[in-house]
Protein backbone atom coordinates (compact mmCIF):
# COMPACT_ATOMS: atom_id res chain seq x y z
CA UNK A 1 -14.44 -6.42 9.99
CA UNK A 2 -11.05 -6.79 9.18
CA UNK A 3 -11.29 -10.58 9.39
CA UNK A 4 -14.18 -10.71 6.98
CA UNK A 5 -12.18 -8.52 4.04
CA UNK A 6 -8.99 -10.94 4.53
CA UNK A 7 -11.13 -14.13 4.61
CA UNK A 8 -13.12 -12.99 1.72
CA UNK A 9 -10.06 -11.43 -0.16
CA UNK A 10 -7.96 -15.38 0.17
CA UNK A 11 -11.48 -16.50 -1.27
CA UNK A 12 -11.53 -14.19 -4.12
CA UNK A 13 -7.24 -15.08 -4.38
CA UNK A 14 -8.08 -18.57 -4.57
CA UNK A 15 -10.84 -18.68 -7.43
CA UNK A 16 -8.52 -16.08 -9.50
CA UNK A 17 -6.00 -19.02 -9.17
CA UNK A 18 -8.52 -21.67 -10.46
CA UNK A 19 -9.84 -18.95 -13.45
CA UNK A 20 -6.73 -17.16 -14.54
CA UNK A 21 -6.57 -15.82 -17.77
CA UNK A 22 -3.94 -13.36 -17.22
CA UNK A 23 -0.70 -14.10 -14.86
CA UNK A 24 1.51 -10.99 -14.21
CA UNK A 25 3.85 -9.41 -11.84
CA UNK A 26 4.09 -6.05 -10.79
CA UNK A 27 6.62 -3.78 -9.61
CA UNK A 28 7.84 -0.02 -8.81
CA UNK A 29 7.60 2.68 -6.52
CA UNK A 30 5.19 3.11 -3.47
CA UNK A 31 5.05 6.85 -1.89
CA UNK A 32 4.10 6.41 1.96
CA UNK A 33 3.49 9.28 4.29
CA UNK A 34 2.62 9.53 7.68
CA UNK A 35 -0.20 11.84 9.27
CA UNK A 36 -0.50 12.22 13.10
CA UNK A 37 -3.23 13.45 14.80
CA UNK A 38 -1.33 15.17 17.74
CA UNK A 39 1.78 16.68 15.76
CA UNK A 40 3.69 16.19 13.04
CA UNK A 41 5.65 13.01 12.58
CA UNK A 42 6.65 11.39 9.54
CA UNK A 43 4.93 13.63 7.11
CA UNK A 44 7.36 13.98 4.49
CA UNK A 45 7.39 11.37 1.41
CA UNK A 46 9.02 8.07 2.28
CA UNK A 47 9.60 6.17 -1.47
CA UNK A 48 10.18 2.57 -1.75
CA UNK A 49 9.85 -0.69 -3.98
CA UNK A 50 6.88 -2.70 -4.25
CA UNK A 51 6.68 -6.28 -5.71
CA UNK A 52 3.32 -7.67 -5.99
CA UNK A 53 2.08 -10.83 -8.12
CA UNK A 54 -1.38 -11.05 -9.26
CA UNK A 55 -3.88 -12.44 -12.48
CA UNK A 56 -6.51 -10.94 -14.14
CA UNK A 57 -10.10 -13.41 -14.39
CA UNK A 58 -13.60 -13.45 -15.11
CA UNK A 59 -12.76 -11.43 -17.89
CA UNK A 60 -16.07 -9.57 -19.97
CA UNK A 61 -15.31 -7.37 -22.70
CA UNK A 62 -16.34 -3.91 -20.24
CA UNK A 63 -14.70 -4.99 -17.03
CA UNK A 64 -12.95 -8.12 -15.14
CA UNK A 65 -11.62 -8.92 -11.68
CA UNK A 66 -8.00 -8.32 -10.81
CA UNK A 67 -6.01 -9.71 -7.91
CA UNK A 68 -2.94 -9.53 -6.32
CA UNK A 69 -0.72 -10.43 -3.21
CA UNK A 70 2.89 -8.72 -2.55
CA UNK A 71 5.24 -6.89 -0.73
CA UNK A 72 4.60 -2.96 0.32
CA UNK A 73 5.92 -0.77 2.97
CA UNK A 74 4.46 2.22 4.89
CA UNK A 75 5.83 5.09 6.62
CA UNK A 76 7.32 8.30 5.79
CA UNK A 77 10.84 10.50 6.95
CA UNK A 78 11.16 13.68 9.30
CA UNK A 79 13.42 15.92 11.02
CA UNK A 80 14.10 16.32 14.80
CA UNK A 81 15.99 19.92 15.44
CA UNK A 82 17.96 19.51 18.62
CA UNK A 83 18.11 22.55 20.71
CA UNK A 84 20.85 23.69 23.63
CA UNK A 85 19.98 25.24 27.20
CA UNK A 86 18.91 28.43 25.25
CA UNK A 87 16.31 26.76 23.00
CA UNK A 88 18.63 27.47 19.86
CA UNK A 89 18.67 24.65 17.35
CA UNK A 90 22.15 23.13 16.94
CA UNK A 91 21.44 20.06 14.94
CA UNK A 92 18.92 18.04 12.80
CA UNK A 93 18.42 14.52 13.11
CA UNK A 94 16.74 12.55 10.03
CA UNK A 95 14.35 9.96 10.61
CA UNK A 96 13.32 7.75 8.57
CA UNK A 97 10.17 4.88 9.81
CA UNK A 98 9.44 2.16 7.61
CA UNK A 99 6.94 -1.06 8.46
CA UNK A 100 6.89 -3.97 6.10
CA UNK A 101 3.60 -5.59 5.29
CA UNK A 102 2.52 -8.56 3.00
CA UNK A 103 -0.64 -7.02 0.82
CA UNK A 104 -3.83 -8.81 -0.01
CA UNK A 105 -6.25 -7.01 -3.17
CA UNK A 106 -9.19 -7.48 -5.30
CA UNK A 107 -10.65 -4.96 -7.36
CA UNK A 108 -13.13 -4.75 -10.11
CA UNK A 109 -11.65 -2.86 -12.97
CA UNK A 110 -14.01 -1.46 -15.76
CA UNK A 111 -12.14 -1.32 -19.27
CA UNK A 112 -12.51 0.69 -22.08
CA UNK A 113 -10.73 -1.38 -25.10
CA UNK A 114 -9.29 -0.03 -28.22
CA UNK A 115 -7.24 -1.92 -30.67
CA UNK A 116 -5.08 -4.33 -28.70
CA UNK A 117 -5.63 -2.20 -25.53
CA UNK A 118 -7.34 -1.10 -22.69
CA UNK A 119 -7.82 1.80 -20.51
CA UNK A 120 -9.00 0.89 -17.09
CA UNK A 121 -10.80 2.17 -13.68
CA UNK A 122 -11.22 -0.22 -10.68
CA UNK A 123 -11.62 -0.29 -6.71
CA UNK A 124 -11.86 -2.90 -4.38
CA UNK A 125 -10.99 -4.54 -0.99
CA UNK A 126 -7.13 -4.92 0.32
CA UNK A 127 -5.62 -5.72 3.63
CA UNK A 128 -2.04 -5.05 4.83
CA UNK A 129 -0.48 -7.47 7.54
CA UNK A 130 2.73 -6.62 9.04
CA UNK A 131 5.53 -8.66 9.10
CA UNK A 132 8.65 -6.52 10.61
CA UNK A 133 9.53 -2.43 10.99
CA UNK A 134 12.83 -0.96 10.49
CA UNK A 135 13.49 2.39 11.22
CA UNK A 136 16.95 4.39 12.46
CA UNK A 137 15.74 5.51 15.77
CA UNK A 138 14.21 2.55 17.40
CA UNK A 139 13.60 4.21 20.82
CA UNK A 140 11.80 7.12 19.35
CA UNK A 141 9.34 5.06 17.23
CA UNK A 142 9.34 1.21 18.01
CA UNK A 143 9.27 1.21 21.31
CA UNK A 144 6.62 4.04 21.80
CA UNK A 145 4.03 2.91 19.33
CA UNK A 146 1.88 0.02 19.38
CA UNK A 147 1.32 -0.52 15.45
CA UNK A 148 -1.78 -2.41 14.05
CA UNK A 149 -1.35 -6.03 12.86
CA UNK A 150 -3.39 -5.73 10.24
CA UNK A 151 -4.95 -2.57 8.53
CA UNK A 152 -7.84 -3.49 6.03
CA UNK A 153 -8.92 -0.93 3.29
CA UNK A 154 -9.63 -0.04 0.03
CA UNK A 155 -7.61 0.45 -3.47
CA UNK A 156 -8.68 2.87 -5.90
CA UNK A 157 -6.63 2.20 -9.35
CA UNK A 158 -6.21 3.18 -12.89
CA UNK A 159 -4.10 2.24 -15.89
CA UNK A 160 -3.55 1.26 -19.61
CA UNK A 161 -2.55 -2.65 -20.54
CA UNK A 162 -1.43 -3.67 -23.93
CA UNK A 163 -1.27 -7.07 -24.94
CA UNK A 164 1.43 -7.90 -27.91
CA UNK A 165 0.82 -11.87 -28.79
CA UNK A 166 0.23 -13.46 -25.58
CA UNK A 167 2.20 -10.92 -23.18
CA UNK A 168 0.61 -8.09 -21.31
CA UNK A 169 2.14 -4.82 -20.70
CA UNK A 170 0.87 -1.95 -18.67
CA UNK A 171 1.28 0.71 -16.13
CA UNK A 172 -0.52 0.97 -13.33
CA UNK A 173 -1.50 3.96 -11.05
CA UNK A 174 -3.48 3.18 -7.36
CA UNK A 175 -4.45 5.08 -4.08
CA UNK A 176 -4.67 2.56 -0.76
CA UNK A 177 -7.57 4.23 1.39
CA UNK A 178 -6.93 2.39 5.33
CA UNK A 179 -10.00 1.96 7.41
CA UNK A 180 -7.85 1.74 10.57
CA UNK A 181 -4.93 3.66 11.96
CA UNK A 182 -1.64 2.15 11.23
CA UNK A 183 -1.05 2.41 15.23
CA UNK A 184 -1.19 4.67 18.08
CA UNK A 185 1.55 6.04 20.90
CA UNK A 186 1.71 3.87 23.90
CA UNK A 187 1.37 6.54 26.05
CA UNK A 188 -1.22 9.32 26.15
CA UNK A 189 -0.11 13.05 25.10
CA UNK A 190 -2.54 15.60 27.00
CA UNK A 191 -5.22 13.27 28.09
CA UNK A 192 -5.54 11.40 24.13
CA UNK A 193 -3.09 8.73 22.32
CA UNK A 194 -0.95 9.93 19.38
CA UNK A 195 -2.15 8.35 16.08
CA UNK A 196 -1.02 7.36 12.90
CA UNK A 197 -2.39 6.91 9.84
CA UNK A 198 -0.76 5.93 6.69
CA UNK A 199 -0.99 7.20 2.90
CA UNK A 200 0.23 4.78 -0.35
CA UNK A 201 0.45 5.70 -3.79
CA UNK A 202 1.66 3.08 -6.17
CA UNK A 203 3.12 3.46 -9.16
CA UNK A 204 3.87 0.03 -10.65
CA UNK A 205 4.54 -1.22 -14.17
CA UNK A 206 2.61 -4.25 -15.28
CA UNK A 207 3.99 -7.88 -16.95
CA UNK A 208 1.78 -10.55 -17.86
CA UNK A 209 0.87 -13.70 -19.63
CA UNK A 210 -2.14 -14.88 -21.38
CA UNK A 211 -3.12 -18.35 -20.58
């Protein structure tokens, strides 16, 4: 499966290269979190900077396709209370996971244009390879999860461009839906494997160029 949406998602990256009518790059904030299926563990909102660069083709005055390939990163930040002999906390550690992952979409977006603008809606495929994790407590997380090499998925977006002359400006708002678990503990806890799965929310703000 996961083969199929990255071959067909370099397909789709390769005709928006030959069709391009819009160039752009986009950039801001991703908000990551982490949700584990045997306790908590990097729930709390990890927020970083996304770069992604992408073109807009096959353009129709209701809807177009929309591309994109970039940098994100997942994970999410926590607390560890150390306790003494007498089970009494005595300190809190942060934590703080983050995995680094090049990011592959495509999504249809339907438009609703006024003047020399557009309101939009789209979804589509994406995939997220991983390339490297840093995190401040490398024996806690690194060496006792296995993560996933590549986690395909789905992007739901939505946004407002405005083109003065031949640049594009916009803001763009989208939820990344995994299919897969971002990984799993190497060992089993009570008889089942500890599992992760990742949350994005991007909030990215839109520069273009009209062929």
């Amino acid at each position: 499966m996961k083969k199929v949406i990255i071959c067909l998602l370099l397909t789709l990256l390769n005709l928006s290269l030959l069709s391009s009518q819009v160039i752009k790059i986009e950039n801001g904030l991703s908000i990551s979190s982490i949700n584990s299926t045997k306790f908590n563990l990097l729930n709390d909102n990890l927020y970083t900077y996304s770069l992604l660069l992408g073109c807009d083709y096959l353009e129709h005055r209701y809807f177009y396709l929309s591309s994109g390939i970039g940098y994100i990163q997942k994970g999410g930040t926590d607390n560890i209370i150390q306790l003494d002999e007498n089970t009494h906390p005595v300190n809190t550690i942060p934590i703080k996971g983050k995995w680094d992952y090049l990011h592959l979409n495509t999504s249809l977006r339907i438009r609703y244009p006024f003047e020399k603008s557009h309101l939009y809606l789209g979804a589509g495929l994406k995939a997220d390879v991983l390339t490297s994790s840093t995190d401040n407590n490398k024996s806690y997380l690194s060496e006792g999860y296995k993560m996933a090499s590549i986690i395909p998925g789905m992007k739901i977006e939505m946004g407002i461009n405005r083109e003065v002359k031949r640049l594009v400006i916009g803001v763009n708002a989208s939820y990344l839906i995994d299919f897969k678990d971002a990984g799993k503990c190497i060992l089993p806890i009570d008889g089942a494997h500890n599992k992760l799965r990742a949350s994005n929310t991007l909030l990215l703000f839109t520069l273009g160029y009209r062929l």
